[in-house]
Protein backbone atom coordinates (compact mmCIF):
# COMPACT_ATOMS: atom_id res chain seq x y z
CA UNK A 1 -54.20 18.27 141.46
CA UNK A 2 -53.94 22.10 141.71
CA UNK A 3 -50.52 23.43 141.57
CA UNK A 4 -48.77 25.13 143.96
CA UNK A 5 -48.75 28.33 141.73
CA UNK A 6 -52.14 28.15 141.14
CA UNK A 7 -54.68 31.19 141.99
CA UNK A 8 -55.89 31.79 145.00
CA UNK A 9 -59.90 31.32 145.23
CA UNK A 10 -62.25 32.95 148.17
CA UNK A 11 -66.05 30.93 147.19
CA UNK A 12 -68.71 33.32 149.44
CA UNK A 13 -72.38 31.83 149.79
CA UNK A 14 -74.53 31.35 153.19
CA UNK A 15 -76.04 28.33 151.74
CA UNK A 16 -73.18 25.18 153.03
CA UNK A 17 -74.54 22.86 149.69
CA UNK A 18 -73.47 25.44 147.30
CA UNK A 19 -70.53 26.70 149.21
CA UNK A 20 -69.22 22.91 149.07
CA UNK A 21 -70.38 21.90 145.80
CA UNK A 22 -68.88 25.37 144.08
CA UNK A 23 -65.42 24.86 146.16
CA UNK A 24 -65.03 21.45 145.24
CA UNK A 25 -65.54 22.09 141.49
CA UNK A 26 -62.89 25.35 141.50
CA UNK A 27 -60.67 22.48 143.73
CA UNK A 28 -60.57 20.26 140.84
CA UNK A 29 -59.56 22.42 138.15
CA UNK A 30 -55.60 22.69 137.52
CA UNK A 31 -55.89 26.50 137.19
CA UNK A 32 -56.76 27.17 140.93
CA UNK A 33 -53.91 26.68 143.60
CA UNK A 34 -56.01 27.37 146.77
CA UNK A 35 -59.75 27.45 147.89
CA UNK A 36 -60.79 29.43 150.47
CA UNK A 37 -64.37 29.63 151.91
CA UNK A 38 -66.54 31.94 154.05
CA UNK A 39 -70.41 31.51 154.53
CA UNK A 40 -71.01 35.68 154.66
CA UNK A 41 -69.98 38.84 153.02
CA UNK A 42 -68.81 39.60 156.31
CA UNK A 43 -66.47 36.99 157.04
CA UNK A 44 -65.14 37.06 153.42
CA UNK A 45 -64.07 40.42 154.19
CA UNK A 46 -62.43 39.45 157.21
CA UNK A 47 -60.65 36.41 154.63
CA UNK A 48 -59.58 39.76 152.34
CA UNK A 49 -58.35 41.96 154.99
CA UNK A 50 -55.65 38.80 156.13
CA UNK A 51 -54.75 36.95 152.60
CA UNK A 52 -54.02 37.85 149.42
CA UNK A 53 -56.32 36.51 147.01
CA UNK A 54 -57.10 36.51 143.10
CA UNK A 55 -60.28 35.74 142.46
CA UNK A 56 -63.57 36.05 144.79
CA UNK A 57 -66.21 33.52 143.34
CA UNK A 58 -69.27 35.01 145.51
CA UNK A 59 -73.76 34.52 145.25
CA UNK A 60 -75.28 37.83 145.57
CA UNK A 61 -78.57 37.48 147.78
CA UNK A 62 -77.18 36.95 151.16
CA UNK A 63 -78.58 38.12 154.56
CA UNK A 64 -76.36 41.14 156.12
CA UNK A 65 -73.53 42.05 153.56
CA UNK A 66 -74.89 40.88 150.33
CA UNK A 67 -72.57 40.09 147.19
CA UNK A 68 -73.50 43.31 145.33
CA UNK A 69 -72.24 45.54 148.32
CA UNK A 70 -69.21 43.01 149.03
CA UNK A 71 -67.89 43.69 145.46
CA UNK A 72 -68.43 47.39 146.13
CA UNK A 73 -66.08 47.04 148.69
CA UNK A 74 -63.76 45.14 146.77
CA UNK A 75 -63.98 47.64 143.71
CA UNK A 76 -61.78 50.20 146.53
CA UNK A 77 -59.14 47.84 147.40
CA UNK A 78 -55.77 49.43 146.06
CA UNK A 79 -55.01 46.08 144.29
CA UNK A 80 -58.24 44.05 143.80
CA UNK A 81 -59.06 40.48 143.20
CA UNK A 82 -61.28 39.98 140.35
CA UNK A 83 -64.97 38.88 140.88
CA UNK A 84 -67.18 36.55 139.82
CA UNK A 85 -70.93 36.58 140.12
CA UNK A 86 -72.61 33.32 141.18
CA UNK A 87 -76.70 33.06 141.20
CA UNK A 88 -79.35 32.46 140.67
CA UNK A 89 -80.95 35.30 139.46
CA UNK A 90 -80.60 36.91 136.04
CA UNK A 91 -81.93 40.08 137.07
CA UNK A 92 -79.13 40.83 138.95
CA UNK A 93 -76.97 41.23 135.84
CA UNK A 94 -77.10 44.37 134.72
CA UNK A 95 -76.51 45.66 138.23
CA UNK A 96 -73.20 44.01 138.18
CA UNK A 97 -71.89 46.05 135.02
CA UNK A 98 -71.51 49.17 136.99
CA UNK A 99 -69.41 46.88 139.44
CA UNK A 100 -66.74 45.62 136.54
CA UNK A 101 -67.11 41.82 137.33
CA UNK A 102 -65.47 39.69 135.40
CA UNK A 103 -67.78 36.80 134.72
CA UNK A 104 -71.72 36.43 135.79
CA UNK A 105 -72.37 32.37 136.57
CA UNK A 106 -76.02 31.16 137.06
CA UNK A 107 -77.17 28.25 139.23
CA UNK A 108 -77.27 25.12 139.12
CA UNK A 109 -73.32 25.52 138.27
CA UNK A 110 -71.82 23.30 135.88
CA UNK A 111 -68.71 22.17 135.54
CA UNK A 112 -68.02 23.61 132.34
CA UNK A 113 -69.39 26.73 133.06
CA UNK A 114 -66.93 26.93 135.80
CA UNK A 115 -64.34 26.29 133.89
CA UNK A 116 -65.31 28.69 131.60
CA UNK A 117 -65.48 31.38 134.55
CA UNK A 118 -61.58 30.39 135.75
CA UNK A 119 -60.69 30.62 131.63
CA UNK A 120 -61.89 34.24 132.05
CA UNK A 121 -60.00 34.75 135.23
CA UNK A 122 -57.25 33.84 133.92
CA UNK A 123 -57.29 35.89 130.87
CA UNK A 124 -57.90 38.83 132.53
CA UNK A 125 -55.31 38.05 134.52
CA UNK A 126 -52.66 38.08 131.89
CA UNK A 127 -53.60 41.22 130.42
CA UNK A 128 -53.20 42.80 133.42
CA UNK A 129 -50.49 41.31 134.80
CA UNK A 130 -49.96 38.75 138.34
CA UNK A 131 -50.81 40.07 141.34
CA UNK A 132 -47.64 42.50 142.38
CA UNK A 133 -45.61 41.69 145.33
CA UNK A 134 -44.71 44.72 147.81
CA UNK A 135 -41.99 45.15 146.51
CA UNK A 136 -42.76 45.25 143.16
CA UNK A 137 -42.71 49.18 141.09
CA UNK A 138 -46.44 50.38 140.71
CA UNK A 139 -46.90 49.08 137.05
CA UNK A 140 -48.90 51.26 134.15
CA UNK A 141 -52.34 49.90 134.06
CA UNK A 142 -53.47 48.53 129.98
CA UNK A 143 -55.92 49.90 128.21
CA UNK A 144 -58.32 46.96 128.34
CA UNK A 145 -62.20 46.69 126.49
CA UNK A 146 -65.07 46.10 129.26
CA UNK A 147 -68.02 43.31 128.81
CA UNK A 148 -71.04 44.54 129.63
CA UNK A 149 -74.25 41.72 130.37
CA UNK A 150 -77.33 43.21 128.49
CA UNK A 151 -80.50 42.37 128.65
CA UNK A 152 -82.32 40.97 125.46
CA UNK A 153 -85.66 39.26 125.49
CA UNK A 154 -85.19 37.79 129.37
CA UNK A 155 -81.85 36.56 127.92
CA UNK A 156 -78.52 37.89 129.45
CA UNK A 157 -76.20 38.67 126.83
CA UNK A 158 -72.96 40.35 126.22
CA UNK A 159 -71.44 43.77 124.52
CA UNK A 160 -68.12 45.02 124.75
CA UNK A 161 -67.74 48.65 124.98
CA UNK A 162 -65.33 49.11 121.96
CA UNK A 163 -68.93 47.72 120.21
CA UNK A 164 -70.76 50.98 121.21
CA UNK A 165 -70.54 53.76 119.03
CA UNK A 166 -73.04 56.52 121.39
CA UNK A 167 -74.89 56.30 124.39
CA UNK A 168 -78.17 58.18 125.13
CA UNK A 169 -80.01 59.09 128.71
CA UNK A 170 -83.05 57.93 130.06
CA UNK A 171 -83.42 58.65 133.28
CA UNK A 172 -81.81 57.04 135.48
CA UNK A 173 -80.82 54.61 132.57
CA UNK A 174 -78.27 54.96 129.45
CA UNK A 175 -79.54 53.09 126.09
CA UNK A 176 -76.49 51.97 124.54
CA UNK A 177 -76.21 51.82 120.46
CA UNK A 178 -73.98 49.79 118.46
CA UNK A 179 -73.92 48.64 115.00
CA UNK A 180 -76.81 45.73 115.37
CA UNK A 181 -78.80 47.15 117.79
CA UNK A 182 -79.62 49.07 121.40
CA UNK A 183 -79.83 48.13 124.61
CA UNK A 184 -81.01 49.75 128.10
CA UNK A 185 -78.79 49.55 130.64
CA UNK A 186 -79.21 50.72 134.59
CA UNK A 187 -76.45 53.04 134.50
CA UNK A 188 -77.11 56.86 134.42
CA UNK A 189 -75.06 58.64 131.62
CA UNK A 190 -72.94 60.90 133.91
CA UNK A 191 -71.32 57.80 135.36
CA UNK A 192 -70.49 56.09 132.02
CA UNK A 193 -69.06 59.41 130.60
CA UNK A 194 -66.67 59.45 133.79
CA UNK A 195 -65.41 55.82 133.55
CA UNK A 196 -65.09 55.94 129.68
CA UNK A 197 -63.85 59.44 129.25
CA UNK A 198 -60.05 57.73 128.77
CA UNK A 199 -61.47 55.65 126.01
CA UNK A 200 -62.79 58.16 123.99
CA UNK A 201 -66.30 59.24 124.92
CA UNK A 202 -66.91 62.54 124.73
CA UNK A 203 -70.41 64.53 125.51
CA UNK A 204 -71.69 66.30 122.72
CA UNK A 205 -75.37 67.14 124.31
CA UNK A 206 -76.71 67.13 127.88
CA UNK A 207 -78.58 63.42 126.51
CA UNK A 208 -75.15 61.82 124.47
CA UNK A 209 -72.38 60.70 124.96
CA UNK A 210 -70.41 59.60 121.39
CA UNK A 211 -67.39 56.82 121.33
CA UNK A 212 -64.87 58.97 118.70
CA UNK A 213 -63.55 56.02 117.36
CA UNK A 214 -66.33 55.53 115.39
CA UNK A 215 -67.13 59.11 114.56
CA UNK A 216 -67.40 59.54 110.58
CA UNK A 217 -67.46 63.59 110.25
CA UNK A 218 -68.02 66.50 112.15
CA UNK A 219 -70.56 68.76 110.26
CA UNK A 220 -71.04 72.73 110.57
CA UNK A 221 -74.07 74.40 109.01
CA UNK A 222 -75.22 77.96 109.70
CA UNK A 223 -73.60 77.72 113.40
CA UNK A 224 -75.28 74.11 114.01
CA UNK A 225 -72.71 71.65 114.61
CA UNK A 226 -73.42 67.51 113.89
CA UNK A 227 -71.72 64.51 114.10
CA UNK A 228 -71.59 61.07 112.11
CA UNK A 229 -71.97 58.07 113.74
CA UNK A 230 -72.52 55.12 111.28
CA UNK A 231 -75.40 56.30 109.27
CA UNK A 232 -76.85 58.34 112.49
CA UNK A 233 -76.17 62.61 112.41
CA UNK A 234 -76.10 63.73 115.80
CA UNK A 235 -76.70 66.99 117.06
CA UNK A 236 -74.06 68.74 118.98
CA UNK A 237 -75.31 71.46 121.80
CA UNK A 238 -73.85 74.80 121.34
CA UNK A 239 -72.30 74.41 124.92
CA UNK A 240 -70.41 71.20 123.54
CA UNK A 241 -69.20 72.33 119.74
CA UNK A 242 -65.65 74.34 120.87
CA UNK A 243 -65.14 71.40 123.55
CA UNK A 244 -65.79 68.71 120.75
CA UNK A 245 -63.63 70.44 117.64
CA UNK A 246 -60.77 71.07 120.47
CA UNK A 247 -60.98 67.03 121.42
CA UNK A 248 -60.59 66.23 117.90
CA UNK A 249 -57.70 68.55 116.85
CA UNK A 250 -55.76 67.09 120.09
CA UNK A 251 -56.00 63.59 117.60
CA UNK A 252 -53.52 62.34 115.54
CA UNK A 253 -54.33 63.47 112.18
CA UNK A 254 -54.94 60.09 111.39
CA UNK A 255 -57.68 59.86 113.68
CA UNK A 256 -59.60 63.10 112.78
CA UNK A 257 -62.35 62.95 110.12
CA UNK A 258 -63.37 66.55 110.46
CA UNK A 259 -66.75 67.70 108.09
CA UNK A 260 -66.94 71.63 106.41
């Protein structure tokens, strides 16, 4: 049986066989305390607005409020549960990076699949501490790493962003690189330079944005300022060079790997 300090769970689906058979597997599992249940965006709103909850388990194509605009909505709350993706369609999953969900379930659910979902709940969880009471002091938020669902070959998959050493625009889209590969994501590359700025992203051209963690050198010649990434020079727009240099003399010295 759940225990009494067990998480609090809001399931959100209009369809009543997968709202019961989704609530009755979170029921089950020692983890969750509490299962609430609403059959629309709407009325899982209302749910928010009056209890306190951890974790929203919710299906994304519903009529009226859908799930992608219901965790919009939830991504504002001052103190926000964690959500978790439930449906049936994969193309909804890059979509839900930009939203910061913390797991992405497809149907049929599983048992173990749920499980796995509540594993990651709780994980995040710990790293970023219990939900506060009132009268709790406003607590330093960690430095955490962020999964991001990629697409590869029709097959969902998952990067973290520590993983990415530059991103490049296209579009409306951002074509991540790490160390094995690239992936295109539906993200425009202002957006990810704003939410990864405090993890080290910088823009070096009006097209890049470079992760300085994994920066190798900094290279001047004749004016013309590059960086290495890997085995990959990048060029650095005049606009950017003074911007970059200044970022990287703000670094420990440790951290600096400046070129001549």
């Amino acid at each position: 049986m759940p225990t009494a300090q067990g998480m609090v769970v809001l399931v959100v689906d209009d369809e009543v066989p997968a709202l019961s058979e989704l609530g009755y597997l979170l029921d089950r599992d020692d983890r969750v305390g509490e299962v609430l249940t609403a059959s629309s965006g709407t009325d899982a709103l209302r749910l928010l607005d009056a209890r306190d909850v951890d974790v929203v388990f919710s299906d994304i194509s519903m009529p009226g409020l859908d799930g992608m605009a219901l965790a919009r909505v939830i991504s504002r709350f001052a103190v926000r549960p964690q959500v978790v993706f439930v449906t049936a369609h994969e193309r909804h999953a890059v979509d839900a990076f930009a939203l910061d969900v913390t797991d992405y379930v497809m149907k049929p659910v599983r048992e173990d699949r749920i499980a796995e979902a509540v594993r990651r709940v709780v994980e995040q969880r710990e790293r970023s501490g219990a939900r506060p009471s009132p009268d709790d002091p406003p607590a330093e938020a960690p430095i955490e790493d962020e999964t991001i669902p990629v697409e590869l070959g029709g097959v969902t998959r998952f990067i973290t962003r520590n993983q990415i050493r530059y991103a490049q625009a296209h579009g409306d889209y951002a074509r991540l690189h790490t160390d094995t590969g690239s992936h295109l994501v539906r993200v425009p590359l202002s957006v990810l330079e704003e939410r990864w700025a405090e993890h080290g992203f910088v823009r070096i051209h009006r097209s890049t944005l470079v992760a300085l963690p994994h920066v190798r050198e900094v290279r001047m010649d004749h004016g013309r300022c590059s960086v290495l990434v890997g085995g990959v020079e990048l060029q650095v727009s005049r606009r950017h060079t003074k911007e970059l240099r200044d970022t990287l003399l703000r670094r420990p010295l440790g951290e600096r790997r400046l070129g001549s």
